[in-house]
PDB file of N, CA and C in Angstrom:
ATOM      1  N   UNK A   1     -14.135  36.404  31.953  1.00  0.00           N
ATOM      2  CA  UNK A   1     -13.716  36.623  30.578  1.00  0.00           C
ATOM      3  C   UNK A   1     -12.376  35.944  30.317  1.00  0.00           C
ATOM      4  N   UNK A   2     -11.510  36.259  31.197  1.00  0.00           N
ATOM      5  CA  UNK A   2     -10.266  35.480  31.024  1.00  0.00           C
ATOM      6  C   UNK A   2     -10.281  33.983  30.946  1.00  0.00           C
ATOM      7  N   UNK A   3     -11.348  33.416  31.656  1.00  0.00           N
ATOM      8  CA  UNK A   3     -11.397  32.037  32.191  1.00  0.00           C
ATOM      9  C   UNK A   3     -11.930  31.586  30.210  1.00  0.00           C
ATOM     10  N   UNK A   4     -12.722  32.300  29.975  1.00  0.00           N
ATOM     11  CA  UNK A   4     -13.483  31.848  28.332  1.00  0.00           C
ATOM     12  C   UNK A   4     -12.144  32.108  27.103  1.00  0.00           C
ATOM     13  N   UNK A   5     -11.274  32.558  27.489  1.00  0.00           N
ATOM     14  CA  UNK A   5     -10.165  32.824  26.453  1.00  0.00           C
ATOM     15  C   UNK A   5      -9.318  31.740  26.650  1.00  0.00           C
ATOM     16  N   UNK A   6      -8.991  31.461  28.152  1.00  0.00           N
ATOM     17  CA  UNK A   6      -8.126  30.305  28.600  1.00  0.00           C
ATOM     18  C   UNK A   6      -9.007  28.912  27.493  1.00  0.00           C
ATOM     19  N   UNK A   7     -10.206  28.764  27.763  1.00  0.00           N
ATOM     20  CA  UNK A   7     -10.618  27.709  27.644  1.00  0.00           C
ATOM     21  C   UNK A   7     -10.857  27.738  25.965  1.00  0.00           C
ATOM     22  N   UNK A   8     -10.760  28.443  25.148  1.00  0.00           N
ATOM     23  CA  UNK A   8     -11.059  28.738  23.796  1.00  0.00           C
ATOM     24  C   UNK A   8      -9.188  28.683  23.589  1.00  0.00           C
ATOM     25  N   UNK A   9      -8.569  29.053  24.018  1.00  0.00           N
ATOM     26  CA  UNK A   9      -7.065  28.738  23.558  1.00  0.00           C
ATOM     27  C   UNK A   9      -6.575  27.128  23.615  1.00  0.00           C
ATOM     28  N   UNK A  10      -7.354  26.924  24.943  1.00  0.00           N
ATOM     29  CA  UNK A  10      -7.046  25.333  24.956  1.00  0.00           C
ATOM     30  C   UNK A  10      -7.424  24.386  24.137  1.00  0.00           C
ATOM     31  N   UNK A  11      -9.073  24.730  23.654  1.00  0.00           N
ATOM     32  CA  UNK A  11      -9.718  23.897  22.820  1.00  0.00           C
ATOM     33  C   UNK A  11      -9.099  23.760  21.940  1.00  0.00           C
ATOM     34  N   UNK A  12      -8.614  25.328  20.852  1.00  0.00           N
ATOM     35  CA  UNK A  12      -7.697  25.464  19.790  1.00  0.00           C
ATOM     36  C   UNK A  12      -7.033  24.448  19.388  1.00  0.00           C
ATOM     37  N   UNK A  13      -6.007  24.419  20.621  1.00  0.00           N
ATOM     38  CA  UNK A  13      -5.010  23.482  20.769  1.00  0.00           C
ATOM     39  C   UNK A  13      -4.846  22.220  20.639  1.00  0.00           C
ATOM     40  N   UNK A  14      -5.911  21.930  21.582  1.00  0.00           N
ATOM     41  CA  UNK A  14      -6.160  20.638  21.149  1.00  0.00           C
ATOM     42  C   UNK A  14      -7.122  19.974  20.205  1.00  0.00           C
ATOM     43  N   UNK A  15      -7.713  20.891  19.208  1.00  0.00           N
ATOM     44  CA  UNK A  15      -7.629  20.690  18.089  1.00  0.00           C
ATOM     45  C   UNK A  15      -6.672  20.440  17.129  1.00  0.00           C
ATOM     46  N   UNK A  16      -5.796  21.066  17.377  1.00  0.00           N
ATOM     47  CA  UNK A  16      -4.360  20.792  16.344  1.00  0.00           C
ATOM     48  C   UNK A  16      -4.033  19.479  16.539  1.00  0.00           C
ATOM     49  N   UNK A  17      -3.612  19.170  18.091  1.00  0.00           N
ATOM     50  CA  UNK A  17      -3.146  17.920  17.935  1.00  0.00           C
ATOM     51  C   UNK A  17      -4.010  16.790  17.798  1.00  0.00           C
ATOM     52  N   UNK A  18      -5.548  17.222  17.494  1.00  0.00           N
ATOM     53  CA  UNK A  18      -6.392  15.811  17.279  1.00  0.00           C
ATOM     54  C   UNK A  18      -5.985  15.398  15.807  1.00  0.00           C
ATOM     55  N   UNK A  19      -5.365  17.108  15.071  1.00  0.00           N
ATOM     56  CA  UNK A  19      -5.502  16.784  13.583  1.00  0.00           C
ATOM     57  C   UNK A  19      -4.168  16.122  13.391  1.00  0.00           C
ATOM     58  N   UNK A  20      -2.465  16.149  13.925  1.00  0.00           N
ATOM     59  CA  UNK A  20      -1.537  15.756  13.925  1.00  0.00           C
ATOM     60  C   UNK A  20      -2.097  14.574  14.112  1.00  0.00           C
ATOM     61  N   UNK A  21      -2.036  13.807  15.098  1.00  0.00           N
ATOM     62  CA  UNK A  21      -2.685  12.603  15.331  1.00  0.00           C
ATOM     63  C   UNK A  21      -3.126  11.882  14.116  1.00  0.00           C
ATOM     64  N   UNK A  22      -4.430  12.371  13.586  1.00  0.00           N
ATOM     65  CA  UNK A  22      -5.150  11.967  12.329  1.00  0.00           C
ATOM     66  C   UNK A  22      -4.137  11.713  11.449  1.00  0.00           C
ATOM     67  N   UNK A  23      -3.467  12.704  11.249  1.00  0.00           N
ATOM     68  CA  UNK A  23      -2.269  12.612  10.435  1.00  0.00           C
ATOM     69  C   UNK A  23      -1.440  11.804  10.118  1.00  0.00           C
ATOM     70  N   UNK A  24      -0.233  11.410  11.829  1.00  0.00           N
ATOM     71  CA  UNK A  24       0.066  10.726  11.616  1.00  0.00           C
ATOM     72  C   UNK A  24      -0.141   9.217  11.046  1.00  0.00           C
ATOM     73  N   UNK A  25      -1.707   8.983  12.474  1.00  0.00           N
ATOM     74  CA  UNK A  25      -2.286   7.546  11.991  1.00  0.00           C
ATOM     75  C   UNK A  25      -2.388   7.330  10.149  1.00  0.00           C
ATOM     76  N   UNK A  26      -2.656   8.384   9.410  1.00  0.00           N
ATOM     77  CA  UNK A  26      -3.180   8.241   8.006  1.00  0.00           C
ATOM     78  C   UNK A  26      -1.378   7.651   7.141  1.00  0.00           C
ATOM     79  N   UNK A  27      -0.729   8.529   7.737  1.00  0.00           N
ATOM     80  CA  UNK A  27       0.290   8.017   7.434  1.00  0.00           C
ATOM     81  C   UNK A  27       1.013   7.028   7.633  1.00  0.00           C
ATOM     82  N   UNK A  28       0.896   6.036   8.799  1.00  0.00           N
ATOM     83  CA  UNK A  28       1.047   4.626   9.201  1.00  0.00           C
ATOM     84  C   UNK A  28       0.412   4.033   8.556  1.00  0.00           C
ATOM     85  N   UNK A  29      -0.511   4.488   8.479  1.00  0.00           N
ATOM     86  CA  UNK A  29      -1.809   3.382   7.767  1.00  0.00           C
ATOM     87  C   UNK A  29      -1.201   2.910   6.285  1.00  0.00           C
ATOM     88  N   UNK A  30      -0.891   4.278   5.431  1.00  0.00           N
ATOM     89  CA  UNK A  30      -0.304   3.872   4.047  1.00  0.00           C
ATOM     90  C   UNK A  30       1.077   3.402   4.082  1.00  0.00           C
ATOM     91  N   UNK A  31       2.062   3.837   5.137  1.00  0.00           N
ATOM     92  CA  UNK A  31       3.132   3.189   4.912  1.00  0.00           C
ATOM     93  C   UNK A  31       2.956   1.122   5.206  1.00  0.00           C
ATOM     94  N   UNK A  32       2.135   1.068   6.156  1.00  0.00           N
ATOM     95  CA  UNK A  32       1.597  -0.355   6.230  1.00  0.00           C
ATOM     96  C   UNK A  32       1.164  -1.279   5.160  1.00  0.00           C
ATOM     97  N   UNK A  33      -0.038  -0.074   4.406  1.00  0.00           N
ATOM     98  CA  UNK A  33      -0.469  -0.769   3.212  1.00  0.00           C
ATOM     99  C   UNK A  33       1.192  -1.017   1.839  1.00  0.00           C
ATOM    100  N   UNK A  34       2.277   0.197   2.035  1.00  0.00           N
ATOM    101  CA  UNK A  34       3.118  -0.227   1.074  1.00  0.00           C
ATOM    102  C   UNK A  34       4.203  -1.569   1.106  1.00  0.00           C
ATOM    103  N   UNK A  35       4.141  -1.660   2.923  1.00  0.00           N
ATOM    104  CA  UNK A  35       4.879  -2.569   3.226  1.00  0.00           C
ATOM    105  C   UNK A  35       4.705  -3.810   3.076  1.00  0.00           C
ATOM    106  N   UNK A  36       2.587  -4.051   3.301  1.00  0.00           N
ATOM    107  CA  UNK A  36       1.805  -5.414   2.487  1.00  0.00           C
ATOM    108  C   UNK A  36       2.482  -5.144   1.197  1.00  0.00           C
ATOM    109  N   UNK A  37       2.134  -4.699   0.418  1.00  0.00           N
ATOM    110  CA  UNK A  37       2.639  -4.810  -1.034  1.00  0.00           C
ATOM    111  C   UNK A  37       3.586  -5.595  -1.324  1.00  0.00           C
ATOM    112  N   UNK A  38       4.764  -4.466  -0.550  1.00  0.00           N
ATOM    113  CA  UNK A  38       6.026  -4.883  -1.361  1.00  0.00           C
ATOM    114  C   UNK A  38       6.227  -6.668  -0.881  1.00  0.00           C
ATOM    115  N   UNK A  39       5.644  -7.085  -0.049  1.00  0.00           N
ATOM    116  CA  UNK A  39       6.103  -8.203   0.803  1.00  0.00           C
ATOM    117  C   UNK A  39       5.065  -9.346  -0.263  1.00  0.00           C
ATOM    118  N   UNK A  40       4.211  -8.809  -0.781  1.00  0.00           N
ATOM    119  CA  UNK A  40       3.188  -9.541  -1.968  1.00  0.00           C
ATOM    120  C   UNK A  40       4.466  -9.511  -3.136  1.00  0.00           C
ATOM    121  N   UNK A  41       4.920  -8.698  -3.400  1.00  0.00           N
ATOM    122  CA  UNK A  41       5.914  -8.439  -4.459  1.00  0.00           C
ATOM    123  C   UNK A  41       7.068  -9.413  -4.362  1.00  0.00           C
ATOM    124  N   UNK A  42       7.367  -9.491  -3.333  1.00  0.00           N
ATOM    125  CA  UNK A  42       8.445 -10.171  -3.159  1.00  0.00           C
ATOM    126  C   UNK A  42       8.339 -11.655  -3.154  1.00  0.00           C
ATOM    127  N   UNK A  43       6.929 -11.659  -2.872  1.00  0.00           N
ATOM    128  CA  UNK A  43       6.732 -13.240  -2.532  1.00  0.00           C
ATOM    129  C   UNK A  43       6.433 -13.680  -3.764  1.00  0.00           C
ATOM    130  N   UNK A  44       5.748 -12.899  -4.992  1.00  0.00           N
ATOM    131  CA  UNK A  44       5.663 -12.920  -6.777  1.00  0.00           C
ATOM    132  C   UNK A  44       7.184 -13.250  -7.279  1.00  0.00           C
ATOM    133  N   UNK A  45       8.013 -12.335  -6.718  1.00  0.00           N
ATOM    134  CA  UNK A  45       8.793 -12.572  -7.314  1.00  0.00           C
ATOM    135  C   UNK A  45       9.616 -14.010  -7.066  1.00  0.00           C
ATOM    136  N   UNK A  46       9.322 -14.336  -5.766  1.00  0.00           N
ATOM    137  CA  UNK A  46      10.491 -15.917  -5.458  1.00  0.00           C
ATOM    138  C   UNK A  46       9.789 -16.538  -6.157  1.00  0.00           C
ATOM    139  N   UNK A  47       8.424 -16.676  -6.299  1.00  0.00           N
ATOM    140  CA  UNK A  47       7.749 -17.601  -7.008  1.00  0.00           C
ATOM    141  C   UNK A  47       8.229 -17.883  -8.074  1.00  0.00           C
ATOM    142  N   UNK A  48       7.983 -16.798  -8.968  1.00  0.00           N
ATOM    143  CA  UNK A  48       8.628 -16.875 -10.476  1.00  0.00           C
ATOM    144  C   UNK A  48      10.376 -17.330 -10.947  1.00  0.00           C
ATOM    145  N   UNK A  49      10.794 -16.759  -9.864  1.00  0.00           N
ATOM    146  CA  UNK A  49      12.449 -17.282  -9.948  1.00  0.00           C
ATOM    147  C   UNK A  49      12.245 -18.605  -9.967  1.00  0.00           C
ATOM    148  N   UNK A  50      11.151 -19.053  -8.357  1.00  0.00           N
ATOM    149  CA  UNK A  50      11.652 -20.715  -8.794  1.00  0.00           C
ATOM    150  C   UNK A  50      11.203 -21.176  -9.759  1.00  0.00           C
ATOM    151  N   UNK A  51      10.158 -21.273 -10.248  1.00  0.00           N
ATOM    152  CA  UNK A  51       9.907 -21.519 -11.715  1.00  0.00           C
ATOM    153  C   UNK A  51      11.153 -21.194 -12.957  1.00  0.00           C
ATOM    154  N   UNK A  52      11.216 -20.328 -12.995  1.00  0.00           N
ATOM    155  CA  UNK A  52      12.352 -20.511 -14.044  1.00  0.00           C
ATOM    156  C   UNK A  52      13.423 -20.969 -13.815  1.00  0.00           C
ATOM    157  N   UNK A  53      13.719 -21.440 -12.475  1.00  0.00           N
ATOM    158  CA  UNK A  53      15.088 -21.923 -12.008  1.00  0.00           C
ATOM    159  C   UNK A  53      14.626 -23.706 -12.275  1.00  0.00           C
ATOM    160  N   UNK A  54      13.400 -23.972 -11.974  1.00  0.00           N
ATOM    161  CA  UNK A  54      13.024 -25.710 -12.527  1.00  0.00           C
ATOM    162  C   UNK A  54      12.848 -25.808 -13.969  1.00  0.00           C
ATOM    163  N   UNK A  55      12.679 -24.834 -14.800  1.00  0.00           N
ATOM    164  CA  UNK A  55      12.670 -24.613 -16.281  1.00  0.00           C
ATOM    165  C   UNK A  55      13.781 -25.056 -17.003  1.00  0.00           C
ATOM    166  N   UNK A  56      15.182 -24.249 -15.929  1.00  0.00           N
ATOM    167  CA  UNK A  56      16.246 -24.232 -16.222  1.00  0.00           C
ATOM    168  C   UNK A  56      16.639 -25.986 -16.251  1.00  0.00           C
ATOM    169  N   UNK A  57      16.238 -25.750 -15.280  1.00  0.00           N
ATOM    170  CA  UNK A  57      16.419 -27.630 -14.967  1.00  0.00           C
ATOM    171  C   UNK A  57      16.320 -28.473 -15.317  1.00  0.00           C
ATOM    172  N   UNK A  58      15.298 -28.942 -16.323  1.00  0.00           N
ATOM    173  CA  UNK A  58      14.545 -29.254 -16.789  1.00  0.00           C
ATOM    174  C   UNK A  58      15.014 -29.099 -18.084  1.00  0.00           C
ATOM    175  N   UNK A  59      15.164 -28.348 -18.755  1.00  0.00           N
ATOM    176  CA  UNK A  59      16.080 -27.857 -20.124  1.00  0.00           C
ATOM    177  C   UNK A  59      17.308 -28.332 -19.727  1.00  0.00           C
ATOM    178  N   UNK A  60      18.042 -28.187 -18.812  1.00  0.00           N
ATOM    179  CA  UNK A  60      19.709 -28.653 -18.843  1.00  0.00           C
ATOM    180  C   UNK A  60      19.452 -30.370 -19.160  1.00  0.00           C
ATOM    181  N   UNK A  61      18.441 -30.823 -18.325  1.00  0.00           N
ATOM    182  CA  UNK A  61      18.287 -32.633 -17.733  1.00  0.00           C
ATOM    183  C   UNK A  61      18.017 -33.256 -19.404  1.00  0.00           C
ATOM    184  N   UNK A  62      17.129 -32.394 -19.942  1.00  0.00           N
ATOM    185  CA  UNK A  62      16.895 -32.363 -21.711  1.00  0.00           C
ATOM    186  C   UNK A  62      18.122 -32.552 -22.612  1.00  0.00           C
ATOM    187  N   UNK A  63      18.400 -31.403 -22.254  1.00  0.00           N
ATOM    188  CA  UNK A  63      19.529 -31.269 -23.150  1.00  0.00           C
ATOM    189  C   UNK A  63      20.424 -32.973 -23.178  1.00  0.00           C
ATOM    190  N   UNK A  64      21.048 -32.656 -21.315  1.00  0.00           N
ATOM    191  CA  UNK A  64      21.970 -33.577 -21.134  1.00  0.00           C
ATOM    192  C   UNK A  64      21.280 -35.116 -21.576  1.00  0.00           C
ATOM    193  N   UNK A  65      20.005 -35.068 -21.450  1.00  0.00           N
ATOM    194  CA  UNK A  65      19.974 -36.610 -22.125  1.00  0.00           C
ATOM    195  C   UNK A  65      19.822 -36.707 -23.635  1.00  0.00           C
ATOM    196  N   UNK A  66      19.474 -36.160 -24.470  1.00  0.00           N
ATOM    197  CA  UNK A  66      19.720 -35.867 -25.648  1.00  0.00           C
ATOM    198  C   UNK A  66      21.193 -35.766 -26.070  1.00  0.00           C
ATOM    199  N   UNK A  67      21.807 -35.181 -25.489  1.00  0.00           N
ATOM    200  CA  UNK A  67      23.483 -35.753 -25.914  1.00  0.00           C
ATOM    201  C   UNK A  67      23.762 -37.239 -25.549  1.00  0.00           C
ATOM    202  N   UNK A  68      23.232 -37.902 -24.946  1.00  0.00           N
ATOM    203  CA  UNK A  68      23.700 -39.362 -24.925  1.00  0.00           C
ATOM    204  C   UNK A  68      23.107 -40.300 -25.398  1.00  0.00           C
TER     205      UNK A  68
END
C-alpha cells in the first residue's frame, strides 16, 4: 500500500513538471515569435528611412539645380 502512494505521489509530480515545461516551452516559443517581428519591424523601418533619406536627396539636388 505504501509502495502505491509512493508511486501515485511521484506520478503527481511529475505531472506538474511535464506541465511547467509545456509552459515554459509555450512561452519561448512566443517570446521568439515577438523577437521575429520586431526584427521584421525594424528591417521596415530602415527601409523606409532610406527611402526618404534619397527623396531628401533628390529634392535638395532639385532644388540646388533650379537655383542655378
Amino acid at each position: 500500500m505504501r509502495q502505491i502512494i509512493i508511486a501515485v505521489t511521484v506520478a503527481a509530480l511529475a505531472g506538474c513538471g511535464v506541465e511547467t515545461a509545456s509552459t515554459a516551452a509555450t512561452a519561448a516559443a512566443v517570446k521568439k515569435q515577438e523577437i521575429e517581428q520586431g526584427k521584421k519591424t525594424m528591417e521596415q523601418m530602415q527601409q523606409d528611412i532610406g527611402k526618404a533619406m534619397e527623396q531628401t536627396q533628390r529634392s535638395a539636388e532639385r532644388a540646388d539645380a533650379a537655383a542655378k
